[in-house]
PDB file of N, CA and C in Angstrom:
ATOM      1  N   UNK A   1     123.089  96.097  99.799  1.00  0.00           N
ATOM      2  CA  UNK A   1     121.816  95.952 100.474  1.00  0.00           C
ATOM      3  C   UNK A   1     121.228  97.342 100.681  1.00  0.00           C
ATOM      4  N   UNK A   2     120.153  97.722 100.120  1.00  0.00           N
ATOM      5  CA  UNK A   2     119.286  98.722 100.767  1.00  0.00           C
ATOM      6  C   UNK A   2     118.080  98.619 101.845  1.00  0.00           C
ATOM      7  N   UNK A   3     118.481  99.390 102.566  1.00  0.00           N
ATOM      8  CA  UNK A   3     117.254  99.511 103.717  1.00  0.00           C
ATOM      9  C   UNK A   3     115.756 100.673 103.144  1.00  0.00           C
ATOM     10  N   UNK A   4     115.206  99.989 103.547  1.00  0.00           N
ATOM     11  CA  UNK A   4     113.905 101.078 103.263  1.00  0.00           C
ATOM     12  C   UNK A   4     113.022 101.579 104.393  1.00  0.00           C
ATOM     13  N   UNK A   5     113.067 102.742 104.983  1.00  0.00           N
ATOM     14  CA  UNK A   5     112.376 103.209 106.082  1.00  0.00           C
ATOM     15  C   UNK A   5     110.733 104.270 105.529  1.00  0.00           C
ATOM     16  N   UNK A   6     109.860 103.949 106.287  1.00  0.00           N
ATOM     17  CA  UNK A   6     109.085 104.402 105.760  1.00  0.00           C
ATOM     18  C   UNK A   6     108.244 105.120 107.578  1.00  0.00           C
ATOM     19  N   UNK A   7     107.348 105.761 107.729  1.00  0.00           N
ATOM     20  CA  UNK A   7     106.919 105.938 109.377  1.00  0.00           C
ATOM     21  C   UNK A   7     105.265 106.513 108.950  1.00  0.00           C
ATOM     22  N   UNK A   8     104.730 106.182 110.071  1.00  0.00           N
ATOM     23  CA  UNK A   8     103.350 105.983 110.376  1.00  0.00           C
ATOM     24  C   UNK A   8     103.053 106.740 111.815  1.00  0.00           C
ATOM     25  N   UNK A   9     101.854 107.069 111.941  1.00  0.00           N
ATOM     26  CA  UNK A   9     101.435 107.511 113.562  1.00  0.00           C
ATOM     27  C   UNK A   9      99.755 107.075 113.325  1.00  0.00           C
ATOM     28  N   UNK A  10      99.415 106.694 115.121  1.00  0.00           N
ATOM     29  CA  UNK A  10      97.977 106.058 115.163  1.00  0.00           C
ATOM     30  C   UNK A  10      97.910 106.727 116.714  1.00  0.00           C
ATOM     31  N   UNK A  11      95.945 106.977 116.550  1.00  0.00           N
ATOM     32  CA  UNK A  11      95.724 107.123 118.167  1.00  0.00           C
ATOM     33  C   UNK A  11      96.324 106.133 118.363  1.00  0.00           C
ATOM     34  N   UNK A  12      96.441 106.214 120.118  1.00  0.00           N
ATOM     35  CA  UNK A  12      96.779 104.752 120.960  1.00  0.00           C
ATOM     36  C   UNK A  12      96.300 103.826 120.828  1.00  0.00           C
ATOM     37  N   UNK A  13      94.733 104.138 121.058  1.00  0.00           N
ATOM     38  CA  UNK A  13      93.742 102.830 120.152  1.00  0.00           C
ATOM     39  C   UNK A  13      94.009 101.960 119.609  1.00  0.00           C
ATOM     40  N   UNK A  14      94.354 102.204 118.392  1.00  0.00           N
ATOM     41  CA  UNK A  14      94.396 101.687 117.212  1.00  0.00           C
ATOM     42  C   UNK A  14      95.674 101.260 117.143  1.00  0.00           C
ATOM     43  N   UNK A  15      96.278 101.302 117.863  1.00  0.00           N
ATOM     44  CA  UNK A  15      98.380 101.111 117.156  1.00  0.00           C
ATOM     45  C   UNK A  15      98.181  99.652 117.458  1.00  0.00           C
ATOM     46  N   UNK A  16      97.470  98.836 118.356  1.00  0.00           N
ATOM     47  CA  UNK A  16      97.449  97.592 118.215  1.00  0.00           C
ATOM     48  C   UNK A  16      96.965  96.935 116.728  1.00  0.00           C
ATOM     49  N   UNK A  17      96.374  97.481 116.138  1.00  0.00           N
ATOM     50  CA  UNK A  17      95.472  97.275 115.361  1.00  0.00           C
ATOM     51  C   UNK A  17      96.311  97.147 113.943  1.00  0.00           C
ATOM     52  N   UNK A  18      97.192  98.229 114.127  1.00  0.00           N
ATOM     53  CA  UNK A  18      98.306  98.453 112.968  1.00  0.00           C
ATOM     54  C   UNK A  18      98.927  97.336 113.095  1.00  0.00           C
ATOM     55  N   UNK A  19      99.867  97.426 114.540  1.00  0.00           N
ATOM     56  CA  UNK A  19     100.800  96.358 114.517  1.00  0.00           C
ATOM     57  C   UNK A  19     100.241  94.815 114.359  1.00  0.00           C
ATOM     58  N   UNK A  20      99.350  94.579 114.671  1.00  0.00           N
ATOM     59  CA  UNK A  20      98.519  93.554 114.168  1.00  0.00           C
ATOM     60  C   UNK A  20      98.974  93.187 112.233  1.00  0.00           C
ATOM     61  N   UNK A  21      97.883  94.217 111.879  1.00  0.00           N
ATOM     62  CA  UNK A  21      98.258  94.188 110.208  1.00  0.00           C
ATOM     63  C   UNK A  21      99.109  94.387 110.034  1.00  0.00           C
ATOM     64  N   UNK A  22     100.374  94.558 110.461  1.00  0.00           N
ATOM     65  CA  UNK A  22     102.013  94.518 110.096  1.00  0.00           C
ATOM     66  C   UNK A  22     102.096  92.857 110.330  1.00  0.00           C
ATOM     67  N   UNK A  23     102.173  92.459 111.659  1.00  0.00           N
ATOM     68  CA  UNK A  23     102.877  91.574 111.666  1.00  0.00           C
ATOM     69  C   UNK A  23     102.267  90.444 110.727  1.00  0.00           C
ATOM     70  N   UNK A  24     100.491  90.188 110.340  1.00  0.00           N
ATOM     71  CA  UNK A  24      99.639  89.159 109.849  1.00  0.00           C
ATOM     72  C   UNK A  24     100.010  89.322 108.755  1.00  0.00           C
ATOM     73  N   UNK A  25      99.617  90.291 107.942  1.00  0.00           N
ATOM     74  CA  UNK A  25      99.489  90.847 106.792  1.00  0.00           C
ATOM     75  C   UNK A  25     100.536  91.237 105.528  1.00  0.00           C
ATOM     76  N   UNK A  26     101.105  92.264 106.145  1.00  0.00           N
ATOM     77  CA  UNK A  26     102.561  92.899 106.000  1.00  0.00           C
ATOM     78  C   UNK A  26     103.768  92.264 105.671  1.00  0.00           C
ATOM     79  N   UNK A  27     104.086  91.178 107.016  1.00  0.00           N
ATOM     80  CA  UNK A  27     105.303  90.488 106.791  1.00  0.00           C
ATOM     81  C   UNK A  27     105.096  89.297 105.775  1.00  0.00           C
ATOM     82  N   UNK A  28     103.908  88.574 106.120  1.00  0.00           N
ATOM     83  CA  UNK A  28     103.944  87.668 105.418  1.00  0.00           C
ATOM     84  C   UNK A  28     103.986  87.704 104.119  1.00  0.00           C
ATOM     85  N   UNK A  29     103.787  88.882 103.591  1.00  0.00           N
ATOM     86  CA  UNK A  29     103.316  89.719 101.626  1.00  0.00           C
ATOM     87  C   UNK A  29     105.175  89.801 101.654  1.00  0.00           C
ATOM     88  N   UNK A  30     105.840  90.101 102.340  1.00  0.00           N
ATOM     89  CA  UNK A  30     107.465  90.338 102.473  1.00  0.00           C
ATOM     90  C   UNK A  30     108.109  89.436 102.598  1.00  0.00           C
ATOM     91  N   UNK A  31     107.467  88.594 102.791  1.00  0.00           N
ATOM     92  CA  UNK A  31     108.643  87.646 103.060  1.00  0.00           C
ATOM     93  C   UNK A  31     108.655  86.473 101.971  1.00  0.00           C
ATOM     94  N   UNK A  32     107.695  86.481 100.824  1.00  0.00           N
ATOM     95  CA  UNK A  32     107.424  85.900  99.457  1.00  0.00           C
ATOM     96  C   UNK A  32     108.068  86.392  98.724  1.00  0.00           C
ATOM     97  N   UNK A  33     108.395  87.273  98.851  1.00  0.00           N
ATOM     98  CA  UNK A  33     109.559  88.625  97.810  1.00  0.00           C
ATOM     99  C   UNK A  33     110.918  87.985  97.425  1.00  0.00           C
ATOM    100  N   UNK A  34     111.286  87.686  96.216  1.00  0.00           N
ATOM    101  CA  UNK A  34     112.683  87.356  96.300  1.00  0.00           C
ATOM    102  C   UNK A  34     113.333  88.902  96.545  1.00  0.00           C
ATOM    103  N   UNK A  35     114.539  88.793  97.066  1.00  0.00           N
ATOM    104  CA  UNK A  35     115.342  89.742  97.432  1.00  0.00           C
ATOM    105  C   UNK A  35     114.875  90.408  98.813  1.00  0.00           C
ATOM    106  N   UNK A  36     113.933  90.064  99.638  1.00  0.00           N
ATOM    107  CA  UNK A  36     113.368  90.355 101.144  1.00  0.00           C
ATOM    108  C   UNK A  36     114.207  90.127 101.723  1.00  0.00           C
ATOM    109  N   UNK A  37     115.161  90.834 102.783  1.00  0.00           N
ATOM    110  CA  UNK A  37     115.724  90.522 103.531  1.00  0.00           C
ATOM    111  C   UNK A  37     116.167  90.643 105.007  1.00  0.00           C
ATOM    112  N   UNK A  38     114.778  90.979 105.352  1.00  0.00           N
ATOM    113  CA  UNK A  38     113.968  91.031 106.337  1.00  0.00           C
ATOM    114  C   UNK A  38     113.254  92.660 107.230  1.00  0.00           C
ATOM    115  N   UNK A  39     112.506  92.369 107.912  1.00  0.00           N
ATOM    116  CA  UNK A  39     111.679  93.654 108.468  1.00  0.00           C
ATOM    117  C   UNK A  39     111.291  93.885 110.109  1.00  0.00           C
ATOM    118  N   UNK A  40     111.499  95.061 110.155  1.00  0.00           N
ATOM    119  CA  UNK A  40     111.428  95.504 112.071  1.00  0.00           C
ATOM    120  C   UNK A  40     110.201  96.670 111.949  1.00  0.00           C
ATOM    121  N   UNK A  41     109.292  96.430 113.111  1.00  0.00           N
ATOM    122  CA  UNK A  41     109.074  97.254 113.325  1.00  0.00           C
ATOM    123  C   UNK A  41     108.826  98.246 114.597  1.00  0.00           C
ATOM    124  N   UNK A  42     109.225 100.082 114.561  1.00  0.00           N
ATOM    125  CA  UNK A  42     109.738 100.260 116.011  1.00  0.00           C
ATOM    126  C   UNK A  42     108.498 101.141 116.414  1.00  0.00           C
ATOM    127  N   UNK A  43     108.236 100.970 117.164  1.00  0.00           N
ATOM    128  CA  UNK A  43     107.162 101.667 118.003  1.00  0.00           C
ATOM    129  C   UNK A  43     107.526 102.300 119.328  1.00  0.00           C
ATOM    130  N   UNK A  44     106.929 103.695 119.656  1.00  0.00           N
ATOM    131  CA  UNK A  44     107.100 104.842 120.979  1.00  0.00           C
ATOM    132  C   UNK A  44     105.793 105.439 120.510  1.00  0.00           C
ATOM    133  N   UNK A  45     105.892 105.656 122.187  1.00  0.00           N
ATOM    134  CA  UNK A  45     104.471 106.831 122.461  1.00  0.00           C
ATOM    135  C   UNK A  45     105.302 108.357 122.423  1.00  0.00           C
ATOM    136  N   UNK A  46     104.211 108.907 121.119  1.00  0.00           N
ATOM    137  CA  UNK A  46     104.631 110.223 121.544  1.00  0.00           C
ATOM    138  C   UNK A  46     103.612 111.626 121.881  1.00  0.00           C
ATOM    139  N   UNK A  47     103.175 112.157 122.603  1.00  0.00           N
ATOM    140  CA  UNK A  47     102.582 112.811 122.805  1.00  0.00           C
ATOM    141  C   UNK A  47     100.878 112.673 122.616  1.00  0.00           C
ATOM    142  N   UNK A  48     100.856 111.194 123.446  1.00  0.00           N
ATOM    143  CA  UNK A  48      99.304 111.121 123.305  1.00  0.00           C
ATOM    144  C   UNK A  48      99.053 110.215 121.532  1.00  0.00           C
ATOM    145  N   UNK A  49     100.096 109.605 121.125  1.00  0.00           N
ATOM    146  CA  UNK A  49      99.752 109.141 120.145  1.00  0.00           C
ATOM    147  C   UNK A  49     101.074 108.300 119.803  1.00  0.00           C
ATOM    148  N   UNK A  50     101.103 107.170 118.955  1.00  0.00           N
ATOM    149  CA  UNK A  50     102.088 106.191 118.755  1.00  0.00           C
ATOM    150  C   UNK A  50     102.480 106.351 117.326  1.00  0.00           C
ATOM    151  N   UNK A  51     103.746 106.311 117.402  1.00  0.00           N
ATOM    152  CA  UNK A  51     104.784 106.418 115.893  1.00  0.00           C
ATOM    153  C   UNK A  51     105.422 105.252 115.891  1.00  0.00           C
ATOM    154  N   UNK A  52     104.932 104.780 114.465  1.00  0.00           N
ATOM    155  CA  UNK A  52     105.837 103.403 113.997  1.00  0.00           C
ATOM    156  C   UNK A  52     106.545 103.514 113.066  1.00  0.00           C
ATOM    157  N   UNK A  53     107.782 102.817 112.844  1.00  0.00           N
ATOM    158  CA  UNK A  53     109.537 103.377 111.867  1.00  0.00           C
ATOM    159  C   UNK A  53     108.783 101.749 111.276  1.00  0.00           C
ATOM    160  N   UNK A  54     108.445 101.708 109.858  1.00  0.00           N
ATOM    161  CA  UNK A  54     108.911 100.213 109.356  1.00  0.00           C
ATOM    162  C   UNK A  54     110.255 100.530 108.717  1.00  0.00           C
ATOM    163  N   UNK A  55     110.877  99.104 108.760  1.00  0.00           N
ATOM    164  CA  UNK A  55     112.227  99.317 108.269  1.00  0.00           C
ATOM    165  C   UNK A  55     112.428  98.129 107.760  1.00  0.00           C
ATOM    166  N   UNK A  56     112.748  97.715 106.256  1.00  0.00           N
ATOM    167  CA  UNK A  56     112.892  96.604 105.784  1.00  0.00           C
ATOM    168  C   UNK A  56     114.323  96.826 104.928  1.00  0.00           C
ATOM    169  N   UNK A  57     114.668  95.763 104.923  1.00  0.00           N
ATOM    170  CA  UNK A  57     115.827  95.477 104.313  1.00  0.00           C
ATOM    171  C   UNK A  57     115.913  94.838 102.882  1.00  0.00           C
ATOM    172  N   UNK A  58     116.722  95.143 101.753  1.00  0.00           N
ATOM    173  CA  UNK A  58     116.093  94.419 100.734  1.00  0.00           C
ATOM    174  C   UNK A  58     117.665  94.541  99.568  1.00  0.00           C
ATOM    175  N   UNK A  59     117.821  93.042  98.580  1.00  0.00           N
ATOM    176  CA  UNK A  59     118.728  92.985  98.190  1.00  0.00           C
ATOM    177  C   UNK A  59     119.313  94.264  96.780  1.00  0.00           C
ATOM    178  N   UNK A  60     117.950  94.841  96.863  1.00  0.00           N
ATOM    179  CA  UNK A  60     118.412  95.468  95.128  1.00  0.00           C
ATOM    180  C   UNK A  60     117.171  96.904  94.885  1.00  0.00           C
ATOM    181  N   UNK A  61     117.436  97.626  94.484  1.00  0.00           N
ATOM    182  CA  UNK A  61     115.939  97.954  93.703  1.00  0.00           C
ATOM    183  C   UNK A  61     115.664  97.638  92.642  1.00  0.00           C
ATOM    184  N   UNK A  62     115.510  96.264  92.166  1.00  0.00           N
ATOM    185  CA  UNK A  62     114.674  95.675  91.753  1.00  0.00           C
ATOM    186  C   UNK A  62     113.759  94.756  92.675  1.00  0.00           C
ATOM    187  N   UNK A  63     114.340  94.177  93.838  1.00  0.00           N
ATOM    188  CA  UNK A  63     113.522  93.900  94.565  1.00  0.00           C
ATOM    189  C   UNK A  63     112.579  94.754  95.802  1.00  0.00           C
ATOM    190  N   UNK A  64     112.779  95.922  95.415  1.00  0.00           N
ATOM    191  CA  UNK A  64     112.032  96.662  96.191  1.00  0.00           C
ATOM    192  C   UNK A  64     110.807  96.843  95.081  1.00  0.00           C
ATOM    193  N   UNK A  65     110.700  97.284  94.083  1.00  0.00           N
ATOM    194  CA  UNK A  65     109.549  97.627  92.982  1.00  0.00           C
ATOM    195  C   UNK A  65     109.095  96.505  92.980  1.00  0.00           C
ATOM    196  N   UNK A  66     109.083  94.730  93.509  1.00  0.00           N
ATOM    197  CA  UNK A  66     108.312  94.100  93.259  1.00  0.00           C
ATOM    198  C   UNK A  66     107.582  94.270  94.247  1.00  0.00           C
ATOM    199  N   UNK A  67     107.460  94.927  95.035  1.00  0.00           N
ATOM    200  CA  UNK A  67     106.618  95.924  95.946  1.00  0.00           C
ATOM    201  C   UNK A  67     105.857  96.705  96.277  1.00  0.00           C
ATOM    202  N   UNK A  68     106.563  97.885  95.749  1.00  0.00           N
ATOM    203  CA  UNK A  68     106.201  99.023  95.486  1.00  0.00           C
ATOM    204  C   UNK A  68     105.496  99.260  94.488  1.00  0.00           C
ATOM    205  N   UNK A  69     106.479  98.747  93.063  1.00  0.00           N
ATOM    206  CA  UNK A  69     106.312  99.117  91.874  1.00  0.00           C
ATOM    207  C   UNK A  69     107.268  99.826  90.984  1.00  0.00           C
ATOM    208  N   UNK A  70     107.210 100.618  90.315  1.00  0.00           N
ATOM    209  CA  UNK A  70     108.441 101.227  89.922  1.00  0.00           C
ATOM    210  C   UNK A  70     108.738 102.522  90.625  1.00  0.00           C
ATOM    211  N   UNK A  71     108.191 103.309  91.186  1.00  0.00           N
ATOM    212  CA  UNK A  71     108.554 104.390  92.157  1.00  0.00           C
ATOM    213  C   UNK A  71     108.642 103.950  93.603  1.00  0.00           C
ATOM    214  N   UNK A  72     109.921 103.312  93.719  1.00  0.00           N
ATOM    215  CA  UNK A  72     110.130 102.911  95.068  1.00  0.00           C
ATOM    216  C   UNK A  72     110.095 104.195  96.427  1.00  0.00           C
ATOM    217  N   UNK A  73     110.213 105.398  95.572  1.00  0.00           N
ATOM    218  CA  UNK A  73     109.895 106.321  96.898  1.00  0.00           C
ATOM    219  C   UNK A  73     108.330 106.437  97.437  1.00  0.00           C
ATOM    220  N   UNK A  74     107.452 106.122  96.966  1.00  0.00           N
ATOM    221  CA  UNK A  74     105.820 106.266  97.340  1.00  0.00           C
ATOM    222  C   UNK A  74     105.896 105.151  98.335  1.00  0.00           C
ATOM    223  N   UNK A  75     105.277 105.285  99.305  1.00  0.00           N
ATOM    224  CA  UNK A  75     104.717 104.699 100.157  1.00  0.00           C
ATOM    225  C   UNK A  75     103.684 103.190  99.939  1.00  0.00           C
ATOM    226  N   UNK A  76     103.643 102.382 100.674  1.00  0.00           N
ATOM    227  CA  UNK A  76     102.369 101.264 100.213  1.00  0.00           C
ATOM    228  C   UNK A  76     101.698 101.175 101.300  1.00  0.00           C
ATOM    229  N   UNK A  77     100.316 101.343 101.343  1.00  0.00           N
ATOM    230  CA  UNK A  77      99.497 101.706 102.852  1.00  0.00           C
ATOM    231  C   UNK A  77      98.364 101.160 102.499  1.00  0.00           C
ATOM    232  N   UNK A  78      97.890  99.736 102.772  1.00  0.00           N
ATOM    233  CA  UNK A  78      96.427  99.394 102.117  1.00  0.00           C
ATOM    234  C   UNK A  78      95.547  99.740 102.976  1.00  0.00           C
ATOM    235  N   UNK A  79      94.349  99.737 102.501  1.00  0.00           N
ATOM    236  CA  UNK A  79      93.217 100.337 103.385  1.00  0.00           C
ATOM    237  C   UNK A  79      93.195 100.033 104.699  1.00  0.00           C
ATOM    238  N   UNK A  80      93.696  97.992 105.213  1.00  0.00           N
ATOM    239  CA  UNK A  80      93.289  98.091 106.692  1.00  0.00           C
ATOM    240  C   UNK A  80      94.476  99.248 107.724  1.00  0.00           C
ATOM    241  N   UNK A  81      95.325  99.559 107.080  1.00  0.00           N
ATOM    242  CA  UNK A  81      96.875 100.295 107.713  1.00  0.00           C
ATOM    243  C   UNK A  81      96.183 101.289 107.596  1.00  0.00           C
ATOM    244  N   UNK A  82      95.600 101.835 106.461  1.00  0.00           N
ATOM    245  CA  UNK A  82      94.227 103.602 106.110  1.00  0.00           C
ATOM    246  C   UNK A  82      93.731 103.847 107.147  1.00  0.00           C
ATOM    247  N   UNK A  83      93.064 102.506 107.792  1.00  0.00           N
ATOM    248  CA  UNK A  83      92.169 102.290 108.897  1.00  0.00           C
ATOM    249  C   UNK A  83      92.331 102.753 110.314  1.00  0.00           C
ATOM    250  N   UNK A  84      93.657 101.653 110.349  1.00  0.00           N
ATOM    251  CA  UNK A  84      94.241 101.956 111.913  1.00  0.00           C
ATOM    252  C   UNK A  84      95.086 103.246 112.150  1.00  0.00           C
ATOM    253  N   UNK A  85      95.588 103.874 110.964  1.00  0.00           N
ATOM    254  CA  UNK A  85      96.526 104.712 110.997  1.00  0.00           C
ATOM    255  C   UNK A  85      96.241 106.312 111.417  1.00  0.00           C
ATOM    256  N   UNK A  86      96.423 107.489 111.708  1.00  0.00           N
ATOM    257  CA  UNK A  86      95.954 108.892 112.192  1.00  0.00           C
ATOM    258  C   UNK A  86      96.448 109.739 110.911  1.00  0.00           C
ATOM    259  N   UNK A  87      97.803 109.226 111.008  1.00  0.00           N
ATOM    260  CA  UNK A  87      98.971 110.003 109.775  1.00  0.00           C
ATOM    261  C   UNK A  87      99.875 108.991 109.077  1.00  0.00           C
ATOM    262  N   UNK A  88      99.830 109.236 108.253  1.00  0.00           N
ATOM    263  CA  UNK A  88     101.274 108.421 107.481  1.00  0.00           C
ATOM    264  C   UNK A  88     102.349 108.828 106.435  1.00  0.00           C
ATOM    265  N   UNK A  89     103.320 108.851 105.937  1.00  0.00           N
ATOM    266  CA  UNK A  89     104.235 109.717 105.546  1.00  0.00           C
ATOM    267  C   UNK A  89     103.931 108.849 103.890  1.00  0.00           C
ATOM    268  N   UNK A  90     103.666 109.420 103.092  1.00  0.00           N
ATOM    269  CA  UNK A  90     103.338 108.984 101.692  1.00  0.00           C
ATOM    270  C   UNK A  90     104.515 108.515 100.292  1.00  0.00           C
ATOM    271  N   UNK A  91     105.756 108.615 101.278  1.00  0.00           N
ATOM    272  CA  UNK A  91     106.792 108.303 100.645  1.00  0.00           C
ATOM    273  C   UNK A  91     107.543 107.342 101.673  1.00  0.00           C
ATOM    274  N   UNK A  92     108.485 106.636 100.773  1.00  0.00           N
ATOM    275  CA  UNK A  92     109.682 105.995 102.086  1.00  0.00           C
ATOM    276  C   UNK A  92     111.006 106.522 101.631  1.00  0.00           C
ATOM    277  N   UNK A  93     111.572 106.351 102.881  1.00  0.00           N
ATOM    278  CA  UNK A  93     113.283 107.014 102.528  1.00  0.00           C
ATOM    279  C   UNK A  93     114.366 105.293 102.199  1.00  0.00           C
ATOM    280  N   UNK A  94     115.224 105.479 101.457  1.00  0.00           N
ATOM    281  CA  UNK A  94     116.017 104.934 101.173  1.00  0.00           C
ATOM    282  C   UNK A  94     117.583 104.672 101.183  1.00  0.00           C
ATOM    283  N   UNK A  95     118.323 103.821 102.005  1.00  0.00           N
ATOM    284  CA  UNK A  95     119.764 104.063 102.629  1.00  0.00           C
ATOM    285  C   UNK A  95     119.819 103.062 101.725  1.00  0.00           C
ATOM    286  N   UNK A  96     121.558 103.106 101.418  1.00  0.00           N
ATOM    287  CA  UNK A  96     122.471 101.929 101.333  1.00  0.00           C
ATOM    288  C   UNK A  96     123.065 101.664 102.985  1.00  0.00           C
ATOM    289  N   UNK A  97     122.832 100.059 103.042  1.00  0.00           N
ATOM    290  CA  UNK A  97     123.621  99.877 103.884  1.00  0.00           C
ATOM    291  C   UNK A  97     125.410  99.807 103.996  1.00  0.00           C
ATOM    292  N   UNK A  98     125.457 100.428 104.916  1.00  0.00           N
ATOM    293  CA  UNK A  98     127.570 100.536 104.678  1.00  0.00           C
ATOM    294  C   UNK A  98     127.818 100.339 105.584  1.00  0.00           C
ATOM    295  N   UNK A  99     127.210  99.531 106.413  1.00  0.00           N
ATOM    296  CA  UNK A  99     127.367  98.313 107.791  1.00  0.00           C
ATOM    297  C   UNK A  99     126.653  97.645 108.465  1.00  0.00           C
ATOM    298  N   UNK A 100     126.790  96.272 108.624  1.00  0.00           N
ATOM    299  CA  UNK A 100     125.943  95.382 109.233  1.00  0.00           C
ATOM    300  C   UNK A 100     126.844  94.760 110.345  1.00  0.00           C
ATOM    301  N   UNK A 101     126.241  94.007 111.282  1.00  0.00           N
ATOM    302  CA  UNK A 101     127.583  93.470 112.556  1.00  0.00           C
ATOM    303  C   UNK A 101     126.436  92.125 112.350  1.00  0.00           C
TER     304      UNK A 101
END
């Protein structure tokens, strides 16, 4: 299983706005995916502005590029996330998982 972490920051404003299009938008495009195996997302205030960790879980990279595409390190950020977002990190990082409870 690989995990895929990717992170975001929004004025305060707007972080509703994100998490909104995560949860409407986002999950539901993820969760059609064969090999999806499921997604969190973590949110803190930091200094006058909110940072979000997405973190999805997924069986293969092949099921991550039905995603992504074939460069599973680039980031996927559609315009309404463009919108709500301040900063966003243009790549995602990639673990094997080597424990689950």
């Amino acid at each position: 299983m690989i995990a895929r972490q990717w992170r975001g920051r929004a004025d305060t404003a707007k972080a509703d706005a994100y998490l909104r299009h995560f949860t409407e938008s986002v999950v539901p495009e993820l969760k059609r995916l064969e090999g999806h195996r499921g997604a969190w997302l973590l949110r803190r205030e930091v200094e006058g502005h909110t940072e979000f960790v997405a973190l999805t879980l997924w069986d293969s990279r092949r099921s991550i590029e039905a995603f992504t595409g074939p460069d599973i390190s680039k980031s996927v950020v559609e315009p309404e996330a463009r919108a709500a977002l301040s900063d966003f990190d243009d790549f995602a990082t990639h673990y094997e998982v080597a424990f689950r409870s």
